[in-house]
Protein backbone atom coordinates (compact mmCIF):
# COMPACT_ATOMS: atom_id res chain seq x y z
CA UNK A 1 -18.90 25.97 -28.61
CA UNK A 2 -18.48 22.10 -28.46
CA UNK A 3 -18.74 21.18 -25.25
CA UNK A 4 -17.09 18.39 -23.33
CA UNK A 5 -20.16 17.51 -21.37
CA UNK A 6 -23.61 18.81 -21.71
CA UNK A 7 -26.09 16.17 -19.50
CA UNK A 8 -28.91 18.14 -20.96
CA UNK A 9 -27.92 16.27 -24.40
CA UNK A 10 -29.04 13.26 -22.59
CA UNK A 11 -31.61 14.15 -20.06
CA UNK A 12 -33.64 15.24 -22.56
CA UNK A 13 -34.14 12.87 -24.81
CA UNK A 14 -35.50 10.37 -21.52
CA UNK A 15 -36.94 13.87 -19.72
CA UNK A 16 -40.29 12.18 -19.45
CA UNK A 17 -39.48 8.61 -17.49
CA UNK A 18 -36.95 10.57 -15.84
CA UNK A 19 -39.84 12.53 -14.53
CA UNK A 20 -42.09 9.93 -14.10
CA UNK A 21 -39.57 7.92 -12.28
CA UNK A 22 -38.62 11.09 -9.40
CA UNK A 23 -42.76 10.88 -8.86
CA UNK A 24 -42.74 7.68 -7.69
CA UNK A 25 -40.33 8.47 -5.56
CA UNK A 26 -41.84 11.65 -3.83
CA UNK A 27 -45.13 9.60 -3.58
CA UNK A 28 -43.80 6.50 -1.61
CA UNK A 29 -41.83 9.54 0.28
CA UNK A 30 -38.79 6.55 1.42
CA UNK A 31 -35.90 9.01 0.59
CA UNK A 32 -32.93 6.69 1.50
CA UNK A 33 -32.33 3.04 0.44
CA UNK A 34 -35.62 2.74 -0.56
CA UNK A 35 -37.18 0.33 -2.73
CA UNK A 36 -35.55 1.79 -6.09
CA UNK A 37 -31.89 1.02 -4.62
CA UNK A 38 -32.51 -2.61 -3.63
CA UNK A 39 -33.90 -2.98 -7.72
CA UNK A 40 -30.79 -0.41 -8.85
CA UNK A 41 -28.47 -3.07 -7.01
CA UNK A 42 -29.78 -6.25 -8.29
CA UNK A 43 -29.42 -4.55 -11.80
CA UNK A 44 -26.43 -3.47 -11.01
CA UNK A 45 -24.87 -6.94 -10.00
CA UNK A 46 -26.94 -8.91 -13.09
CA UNK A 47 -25.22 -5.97 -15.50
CA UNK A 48 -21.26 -6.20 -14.11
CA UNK A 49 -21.57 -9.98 -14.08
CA UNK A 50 -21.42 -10.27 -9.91
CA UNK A 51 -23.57 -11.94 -6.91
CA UNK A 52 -23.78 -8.94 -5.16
CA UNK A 53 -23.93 -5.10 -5.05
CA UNK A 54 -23.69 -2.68 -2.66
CA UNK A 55 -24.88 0.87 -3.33
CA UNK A 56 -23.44 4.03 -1.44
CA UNK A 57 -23.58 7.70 -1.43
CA UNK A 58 -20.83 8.36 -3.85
CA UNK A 59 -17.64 6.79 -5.71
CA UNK A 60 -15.29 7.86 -3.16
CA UNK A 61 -16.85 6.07 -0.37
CA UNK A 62 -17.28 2.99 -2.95
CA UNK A 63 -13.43 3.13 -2.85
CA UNK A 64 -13.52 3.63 1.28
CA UNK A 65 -15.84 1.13 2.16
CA UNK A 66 -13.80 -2.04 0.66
CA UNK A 67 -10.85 -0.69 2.69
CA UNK A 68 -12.40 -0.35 5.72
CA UNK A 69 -13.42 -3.84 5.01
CA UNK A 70 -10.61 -5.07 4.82
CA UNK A 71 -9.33 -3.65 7.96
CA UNK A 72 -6.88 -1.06 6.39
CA UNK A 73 -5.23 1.17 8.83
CA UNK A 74 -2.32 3.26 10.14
CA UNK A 75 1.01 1.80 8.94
CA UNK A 76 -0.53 -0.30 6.18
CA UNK A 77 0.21 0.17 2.47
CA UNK A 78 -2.52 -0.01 -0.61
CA UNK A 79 -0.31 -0.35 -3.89
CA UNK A 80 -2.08 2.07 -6.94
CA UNK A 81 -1.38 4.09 -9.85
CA UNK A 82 -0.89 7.86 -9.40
CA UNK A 83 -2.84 8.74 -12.47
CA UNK A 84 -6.16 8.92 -11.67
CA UNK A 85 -8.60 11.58 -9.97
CA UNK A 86 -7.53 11.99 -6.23
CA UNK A 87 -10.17 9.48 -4.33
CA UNK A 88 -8.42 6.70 -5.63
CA UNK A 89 -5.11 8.12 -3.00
CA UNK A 90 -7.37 9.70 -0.72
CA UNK A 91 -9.24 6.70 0.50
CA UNK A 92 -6.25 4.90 1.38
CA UNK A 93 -4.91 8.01 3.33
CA UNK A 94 -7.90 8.92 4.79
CA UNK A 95 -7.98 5.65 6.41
CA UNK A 96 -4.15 6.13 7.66
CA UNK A 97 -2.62 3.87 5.60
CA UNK A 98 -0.23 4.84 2.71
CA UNK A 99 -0.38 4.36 -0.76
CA UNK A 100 2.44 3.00 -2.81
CA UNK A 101 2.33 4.01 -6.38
CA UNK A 102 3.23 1.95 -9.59
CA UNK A 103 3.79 3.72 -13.00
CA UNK A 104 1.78 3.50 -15.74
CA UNK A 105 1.65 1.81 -19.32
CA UNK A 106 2.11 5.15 -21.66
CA UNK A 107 -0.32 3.93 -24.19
CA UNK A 108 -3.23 3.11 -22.11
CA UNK A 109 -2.44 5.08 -18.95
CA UNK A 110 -3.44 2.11 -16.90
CA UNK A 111 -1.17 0.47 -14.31
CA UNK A 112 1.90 -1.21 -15.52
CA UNK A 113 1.92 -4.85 -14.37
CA UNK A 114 5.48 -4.99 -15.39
CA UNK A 115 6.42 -2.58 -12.05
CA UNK A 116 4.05 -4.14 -9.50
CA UNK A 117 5.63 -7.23 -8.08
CA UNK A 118 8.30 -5.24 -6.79
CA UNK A 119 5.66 -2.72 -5.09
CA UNK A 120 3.90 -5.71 -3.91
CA UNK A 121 6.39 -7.46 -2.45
CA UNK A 122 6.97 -4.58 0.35
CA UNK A 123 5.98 -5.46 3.88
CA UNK A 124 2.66 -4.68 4.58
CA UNK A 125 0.49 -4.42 1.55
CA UNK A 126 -2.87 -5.40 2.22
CA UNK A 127 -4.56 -4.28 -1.34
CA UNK A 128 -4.03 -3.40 -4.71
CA UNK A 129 -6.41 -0.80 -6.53
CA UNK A 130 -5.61 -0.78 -10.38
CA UNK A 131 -7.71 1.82 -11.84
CA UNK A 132 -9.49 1.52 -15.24
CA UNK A 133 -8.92 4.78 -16.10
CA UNK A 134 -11.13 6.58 -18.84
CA UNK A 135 -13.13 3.40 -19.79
CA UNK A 136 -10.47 0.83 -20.30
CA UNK A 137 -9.82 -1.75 -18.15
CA UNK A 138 -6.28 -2.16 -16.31
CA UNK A 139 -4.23 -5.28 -17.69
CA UNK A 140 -6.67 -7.58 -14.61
CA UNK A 141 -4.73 -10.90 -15.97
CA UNK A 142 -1.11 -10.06 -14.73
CA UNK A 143 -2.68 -7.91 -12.03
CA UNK A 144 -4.34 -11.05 -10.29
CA UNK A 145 -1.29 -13.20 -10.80
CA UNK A 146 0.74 -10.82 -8.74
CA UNK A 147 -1.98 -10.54 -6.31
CA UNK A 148 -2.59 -14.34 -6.05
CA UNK A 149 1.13 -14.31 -5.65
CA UNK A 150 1.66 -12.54 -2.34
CA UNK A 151 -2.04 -12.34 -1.05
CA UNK A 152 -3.62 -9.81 -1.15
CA UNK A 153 -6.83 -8.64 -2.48
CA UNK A 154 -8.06 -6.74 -5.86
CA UNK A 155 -10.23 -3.53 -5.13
CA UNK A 156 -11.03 -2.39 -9.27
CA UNK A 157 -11.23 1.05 -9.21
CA UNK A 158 -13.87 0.89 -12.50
CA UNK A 159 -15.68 4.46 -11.70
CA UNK A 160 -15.48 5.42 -14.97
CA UNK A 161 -15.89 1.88 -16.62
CA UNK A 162 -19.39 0.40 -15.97
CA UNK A 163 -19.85 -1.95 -18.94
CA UNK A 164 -16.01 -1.92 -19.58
CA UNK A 165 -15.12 -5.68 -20.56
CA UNK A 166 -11.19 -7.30 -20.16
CA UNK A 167 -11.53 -10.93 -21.75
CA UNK A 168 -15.22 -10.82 -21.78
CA UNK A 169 -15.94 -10.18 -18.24
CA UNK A 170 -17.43 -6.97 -16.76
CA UNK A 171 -15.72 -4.27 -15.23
CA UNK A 172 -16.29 -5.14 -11.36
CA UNK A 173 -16.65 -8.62 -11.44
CA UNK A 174 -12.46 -9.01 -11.75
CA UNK A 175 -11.10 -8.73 -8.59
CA UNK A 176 -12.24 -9.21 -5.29
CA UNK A 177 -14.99 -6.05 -5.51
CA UNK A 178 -15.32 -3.15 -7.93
CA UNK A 179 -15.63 0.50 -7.32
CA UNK A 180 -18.21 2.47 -9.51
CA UNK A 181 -19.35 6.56 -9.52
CA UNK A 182 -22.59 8.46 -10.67
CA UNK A 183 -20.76 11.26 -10.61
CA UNK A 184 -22.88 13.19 -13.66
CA UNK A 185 -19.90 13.00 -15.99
CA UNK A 186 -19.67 8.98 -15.80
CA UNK A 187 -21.38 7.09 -18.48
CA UNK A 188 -23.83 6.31 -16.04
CA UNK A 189 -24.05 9.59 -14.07
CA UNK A 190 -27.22 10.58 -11.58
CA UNK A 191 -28.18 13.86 -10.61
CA UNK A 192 -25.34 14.00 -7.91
CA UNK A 193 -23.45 11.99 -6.24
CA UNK A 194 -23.63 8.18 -5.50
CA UNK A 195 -21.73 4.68 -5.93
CA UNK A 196 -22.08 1.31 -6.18
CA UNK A 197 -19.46 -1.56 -4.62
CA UNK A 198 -19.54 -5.39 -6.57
CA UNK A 199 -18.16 -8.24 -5.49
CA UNK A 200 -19.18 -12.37 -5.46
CA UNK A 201 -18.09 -12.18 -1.79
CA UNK A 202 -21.18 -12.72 0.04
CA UNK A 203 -19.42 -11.64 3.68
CA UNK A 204 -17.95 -8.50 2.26
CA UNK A 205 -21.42 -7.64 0.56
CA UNK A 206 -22.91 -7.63 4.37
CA UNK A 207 -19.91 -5.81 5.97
CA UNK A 208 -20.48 -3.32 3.43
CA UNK A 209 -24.12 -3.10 4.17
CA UNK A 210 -23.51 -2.42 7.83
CA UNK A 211 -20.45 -0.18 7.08
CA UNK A 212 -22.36 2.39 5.38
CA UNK A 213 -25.20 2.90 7.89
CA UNK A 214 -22.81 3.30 10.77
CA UNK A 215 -21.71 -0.48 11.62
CA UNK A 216 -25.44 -1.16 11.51
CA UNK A 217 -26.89 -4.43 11.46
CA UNK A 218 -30.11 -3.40 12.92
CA UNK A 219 -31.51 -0.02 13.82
CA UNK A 220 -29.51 1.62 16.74
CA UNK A 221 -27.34 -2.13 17.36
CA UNK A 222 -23.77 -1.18 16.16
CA UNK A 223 -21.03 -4.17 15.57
CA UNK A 224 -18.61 -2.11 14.19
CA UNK A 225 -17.83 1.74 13.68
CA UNK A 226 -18.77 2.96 10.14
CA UNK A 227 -19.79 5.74 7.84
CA UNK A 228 -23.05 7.55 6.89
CA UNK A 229 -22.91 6.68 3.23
CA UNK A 230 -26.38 5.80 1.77
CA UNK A 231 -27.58 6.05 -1.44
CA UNK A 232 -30.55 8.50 -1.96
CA UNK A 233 -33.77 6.91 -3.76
CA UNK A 234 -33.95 9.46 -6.06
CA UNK A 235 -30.70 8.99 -7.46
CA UNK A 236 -31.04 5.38 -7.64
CA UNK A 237 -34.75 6.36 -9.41
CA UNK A 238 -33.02 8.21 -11.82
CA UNK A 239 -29.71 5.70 -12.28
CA UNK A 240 -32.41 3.42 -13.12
CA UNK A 241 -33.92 4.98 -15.86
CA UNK A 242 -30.47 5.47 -17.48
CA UNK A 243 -29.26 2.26 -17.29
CA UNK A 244 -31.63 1.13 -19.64
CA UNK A 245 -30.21 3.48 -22.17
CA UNK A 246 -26.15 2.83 -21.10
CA UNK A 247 -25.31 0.23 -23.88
CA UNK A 248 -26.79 2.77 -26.37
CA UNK A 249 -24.65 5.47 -25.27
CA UNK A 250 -21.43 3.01 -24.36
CA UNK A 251 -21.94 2.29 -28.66
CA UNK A 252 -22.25 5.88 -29.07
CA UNK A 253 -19.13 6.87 -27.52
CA UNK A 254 -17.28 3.89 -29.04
CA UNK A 255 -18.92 4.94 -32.67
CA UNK A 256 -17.46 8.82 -31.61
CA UNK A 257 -14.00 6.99 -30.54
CA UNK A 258 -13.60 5.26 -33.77
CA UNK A 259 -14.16 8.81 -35.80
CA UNK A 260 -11.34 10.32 -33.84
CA UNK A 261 -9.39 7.45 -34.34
CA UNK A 262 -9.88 7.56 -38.13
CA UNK A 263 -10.11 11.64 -38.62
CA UNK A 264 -6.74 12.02 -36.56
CA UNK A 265 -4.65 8.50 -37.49
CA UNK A 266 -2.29 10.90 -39.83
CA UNK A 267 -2.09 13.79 -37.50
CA UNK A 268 1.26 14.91 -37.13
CA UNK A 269 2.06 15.80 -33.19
CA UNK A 270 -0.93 13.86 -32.08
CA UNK A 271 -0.71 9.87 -30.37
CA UNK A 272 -3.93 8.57 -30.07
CA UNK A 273 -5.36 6.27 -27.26
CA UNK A 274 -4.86 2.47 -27.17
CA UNK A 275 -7.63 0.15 -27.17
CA UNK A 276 -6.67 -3.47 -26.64
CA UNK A 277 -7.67 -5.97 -28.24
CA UNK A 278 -8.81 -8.15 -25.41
CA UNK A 279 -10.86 -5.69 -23.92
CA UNK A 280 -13.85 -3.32 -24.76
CA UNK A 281 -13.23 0.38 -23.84
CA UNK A 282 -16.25 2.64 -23.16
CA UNK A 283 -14.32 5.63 -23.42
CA UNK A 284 -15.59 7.93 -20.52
CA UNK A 285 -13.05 10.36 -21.84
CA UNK A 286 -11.45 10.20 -25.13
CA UNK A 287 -7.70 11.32 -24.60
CA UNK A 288 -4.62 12.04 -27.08
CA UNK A 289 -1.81 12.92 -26.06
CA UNK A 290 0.38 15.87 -27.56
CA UNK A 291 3.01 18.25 -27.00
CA UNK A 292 2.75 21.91 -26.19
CA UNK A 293 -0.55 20.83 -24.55
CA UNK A 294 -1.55 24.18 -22.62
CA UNK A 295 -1.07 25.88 -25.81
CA UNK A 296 -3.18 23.70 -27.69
CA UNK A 297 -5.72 23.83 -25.51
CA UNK A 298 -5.79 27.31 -25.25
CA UNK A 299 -6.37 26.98 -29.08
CA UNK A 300 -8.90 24.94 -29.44
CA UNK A 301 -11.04 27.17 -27.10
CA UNK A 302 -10.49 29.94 -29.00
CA UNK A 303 -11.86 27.41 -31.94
CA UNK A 304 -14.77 26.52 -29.92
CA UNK A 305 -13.62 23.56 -28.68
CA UNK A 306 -14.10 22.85 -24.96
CA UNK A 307 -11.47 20.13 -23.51
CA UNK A 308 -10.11 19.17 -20.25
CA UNK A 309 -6.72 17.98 -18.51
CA UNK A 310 -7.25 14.39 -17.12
CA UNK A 311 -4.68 15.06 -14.76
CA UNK A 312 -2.36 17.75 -14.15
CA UNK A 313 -0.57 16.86 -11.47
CA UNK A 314 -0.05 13.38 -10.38
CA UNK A 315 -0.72 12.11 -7.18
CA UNK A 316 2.90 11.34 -6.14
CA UNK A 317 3.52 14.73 -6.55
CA UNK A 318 0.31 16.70 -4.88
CA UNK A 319 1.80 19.15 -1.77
CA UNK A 320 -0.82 16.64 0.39
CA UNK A 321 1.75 13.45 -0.20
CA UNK A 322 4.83 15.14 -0.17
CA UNK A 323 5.55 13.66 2.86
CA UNK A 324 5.35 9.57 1.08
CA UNK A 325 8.83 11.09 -0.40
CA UNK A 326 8.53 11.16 -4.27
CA UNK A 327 10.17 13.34 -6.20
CA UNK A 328 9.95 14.66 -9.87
CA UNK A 329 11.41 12.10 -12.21
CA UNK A 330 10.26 9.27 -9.80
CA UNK A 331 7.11 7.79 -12.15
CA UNK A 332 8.16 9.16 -15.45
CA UNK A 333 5.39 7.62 -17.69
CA UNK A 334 2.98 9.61 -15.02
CA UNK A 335 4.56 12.60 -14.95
CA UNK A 336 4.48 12.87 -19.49
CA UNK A 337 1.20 11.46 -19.60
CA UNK A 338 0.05 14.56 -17.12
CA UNK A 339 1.71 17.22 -19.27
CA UNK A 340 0.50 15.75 -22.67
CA UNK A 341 -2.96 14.55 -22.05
CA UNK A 342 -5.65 16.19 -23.13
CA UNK A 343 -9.71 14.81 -23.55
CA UNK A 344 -11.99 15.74 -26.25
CA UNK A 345 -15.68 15.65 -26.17
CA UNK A 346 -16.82 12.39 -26.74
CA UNK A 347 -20.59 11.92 -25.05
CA UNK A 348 -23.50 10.51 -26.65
CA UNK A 349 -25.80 13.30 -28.43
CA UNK A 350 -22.47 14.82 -30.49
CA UNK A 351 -23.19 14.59 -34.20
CA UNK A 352 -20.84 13.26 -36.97
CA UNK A 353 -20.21 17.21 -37.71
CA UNK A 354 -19.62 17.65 -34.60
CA UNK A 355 -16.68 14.48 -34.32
CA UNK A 356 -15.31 15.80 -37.58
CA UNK A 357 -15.02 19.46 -36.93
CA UNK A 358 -13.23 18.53 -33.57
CA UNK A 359 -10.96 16.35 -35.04
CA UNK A 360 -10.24 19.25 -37.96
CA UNK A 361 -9.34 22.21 -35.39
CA UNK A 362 -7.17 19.80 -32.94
CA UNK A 363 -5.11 18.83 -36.40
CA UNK A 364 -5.01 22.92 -36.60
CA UNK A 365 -4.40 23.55 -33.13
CA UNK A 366 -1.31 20.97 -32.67
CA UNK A 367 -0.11 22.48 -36.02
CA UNK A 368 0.51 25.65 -34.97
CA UNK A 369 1.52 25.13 -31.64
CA UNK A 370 4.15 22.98 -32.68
């Protein structure tokens, strides 16, 4: 079997400073925000291009924290795509607010600046959160001219785009702060969960710091109410070791990207993904787009292929926001690109064989499922 995601293909290779690293840690014994995350945010910030950087427990609070920020609350609206994982929704509704979704561009899934001035416009909005969804970031140019427009500030959901570039700036450094995630399937991925929040914004970069111990500004002195959301040392240990390898592996997966792209460019029933020219993609997941998708994937497993649905269902239409009033039909770029989409193993460690001989059974499996 090929799998989608095997972190052992990585871990190994960097077993020993990985290792060495989580000793350091268990010998200084300071298990949260200790001295590893301060270093893991000051790389963080020099790598995206930013002032600051704020490190959390995980990529869902990274999208929480800017909002509570900001002040979002009950009756408020947050303007985002509904094609993307569910955190990106969830934050703003967890908060009480609701989120307003814009369709997306069909050919890189991102966004569509083209449908959000109308959003925008609404009473109420106090954010927009494009999303740069698989590695590729959202069109930031038009986004930030509508946002300029009416006011309101640019929260980059980039949690699967560290090192993702739009006009030769850096994934979080192009709107007002940027969301990442460690999750272990991201490009950059620790050994659970954690998150990182940049931004040039040097008051939002101390809110934040309070925010996630509780409203904190020193011990047991609270100015505000906030969340428990730390980042654990030994993730940030571990975060640190792979970040010295991430350009490697972002060349890796672009190297993998470009075989697809040339394998598959005369596949009938297959569309490929869109990379623009103005920006670099670092292709966290490498997705085509076909009909008779289910089927196909069913196929391919049968081939040996593992593959996964980047997203079912989108958020407009989960039974959680049925209540915001969509219906089917509503965001109809959305709703194909959920039926069609389908991502095929793309991680660092896969071989040329291994590129080809995916690229030779999804060619199969479309074929006969068509």
């Amino acid at each position: 079997m090929i799998s989608l995601l095997d972190v052992r293909r990585q871990t190994s290779t960097i077993r020993e400073e990985l290792d060495a690293a989580v000793a350091q840690v268990l010998d200084h014994g300071q298990f949260i925000l200790g001295p590893e995350v301060r270093t893991l945010e000051g790389r963080i910030a020099e790598y995206c291009g930013t002032r600051f950087a704020v490190a959390c427990a995980s990529g869902s609070d990274a999208l929480l924290l800017p909002l509570m920020a900001l002040g979002v609350g009950p009756g408020d609206k947050v303007v985002t795509t509904p094609f993307t994982f569910f955190a990106t929704g969830g934050s703003i509704a967890r908060l009480g607010a609701v989120p307003v979704f814009v369709d997306i561009e069909p050919d890189t899934f991102n966004l569509d600046p083209a449908e959000l001035a109308a959003a925008v416009a609404q009473p109420g909005v106090k954010a927009i959160v494009p999303v740069h969804l698989f590695g590729q970031c959202a069109e930031m140019r038009a986004i930030n001219e509508v946002a300029a427009r009416f006011g309101v500030p640019v929260i980059e959901d980039a949690a699967q785009a560290i090192g993702a570039e739009y006009e030769g700036r850096r994934a979080g450094s192009l709107g007002w702060c940027g969301c990442f995630s460690f999750f272990p399937s991201k490009n950059l991925g620790g050994f659970g969960d954690g998150g990182m929040i940049t931004t040039d914004d040097e008051a939002l970069a101390e809110k934040l710091r309070r925010l996630r111990v509780h409203g904190s500004g020193a011990t047991y002195f609270h100015s505000e109410v906030g969340i428990n959301s730390r980042l654990d040392t030994l993730q940030a240990a571990v975060l640190l070791v792979k970040l010295r390898y991430l350009d490697s592996w972002t060349a890796q997966r672009r190297a993998n990207a470009e075989t697809y792209r040339e394998l598959l460019r005369d596949a009938a029933g297959v569309t490929l993904p869109a990379e623009r020219a103005h920006v670099k993609h670092v292709w966290n997941q490498f997705t085509i787009r076909v009909a008779n998708r289910d089927a196909v994937k069913k196929r391919l497993a049968e081939l040996g292929v593992s593959t996964a649905i980047y997203y079912p269902l989108p958020l407009h239409l989960q039974e959680c926001f049925q209540g915001l009033g969509y219906r089917a039909g509503d965001l109809p770029q959305s709703e194909a690109a959920a039926s069609e989409c389908l991502s095929l193993p793309v991680e660092p460690g896969l071989t040329a064989n291994d590129i080809a001989s995916v690229a030779e059974r999804v060619a199969g499996a479309v074929g006969l499922a068509g």
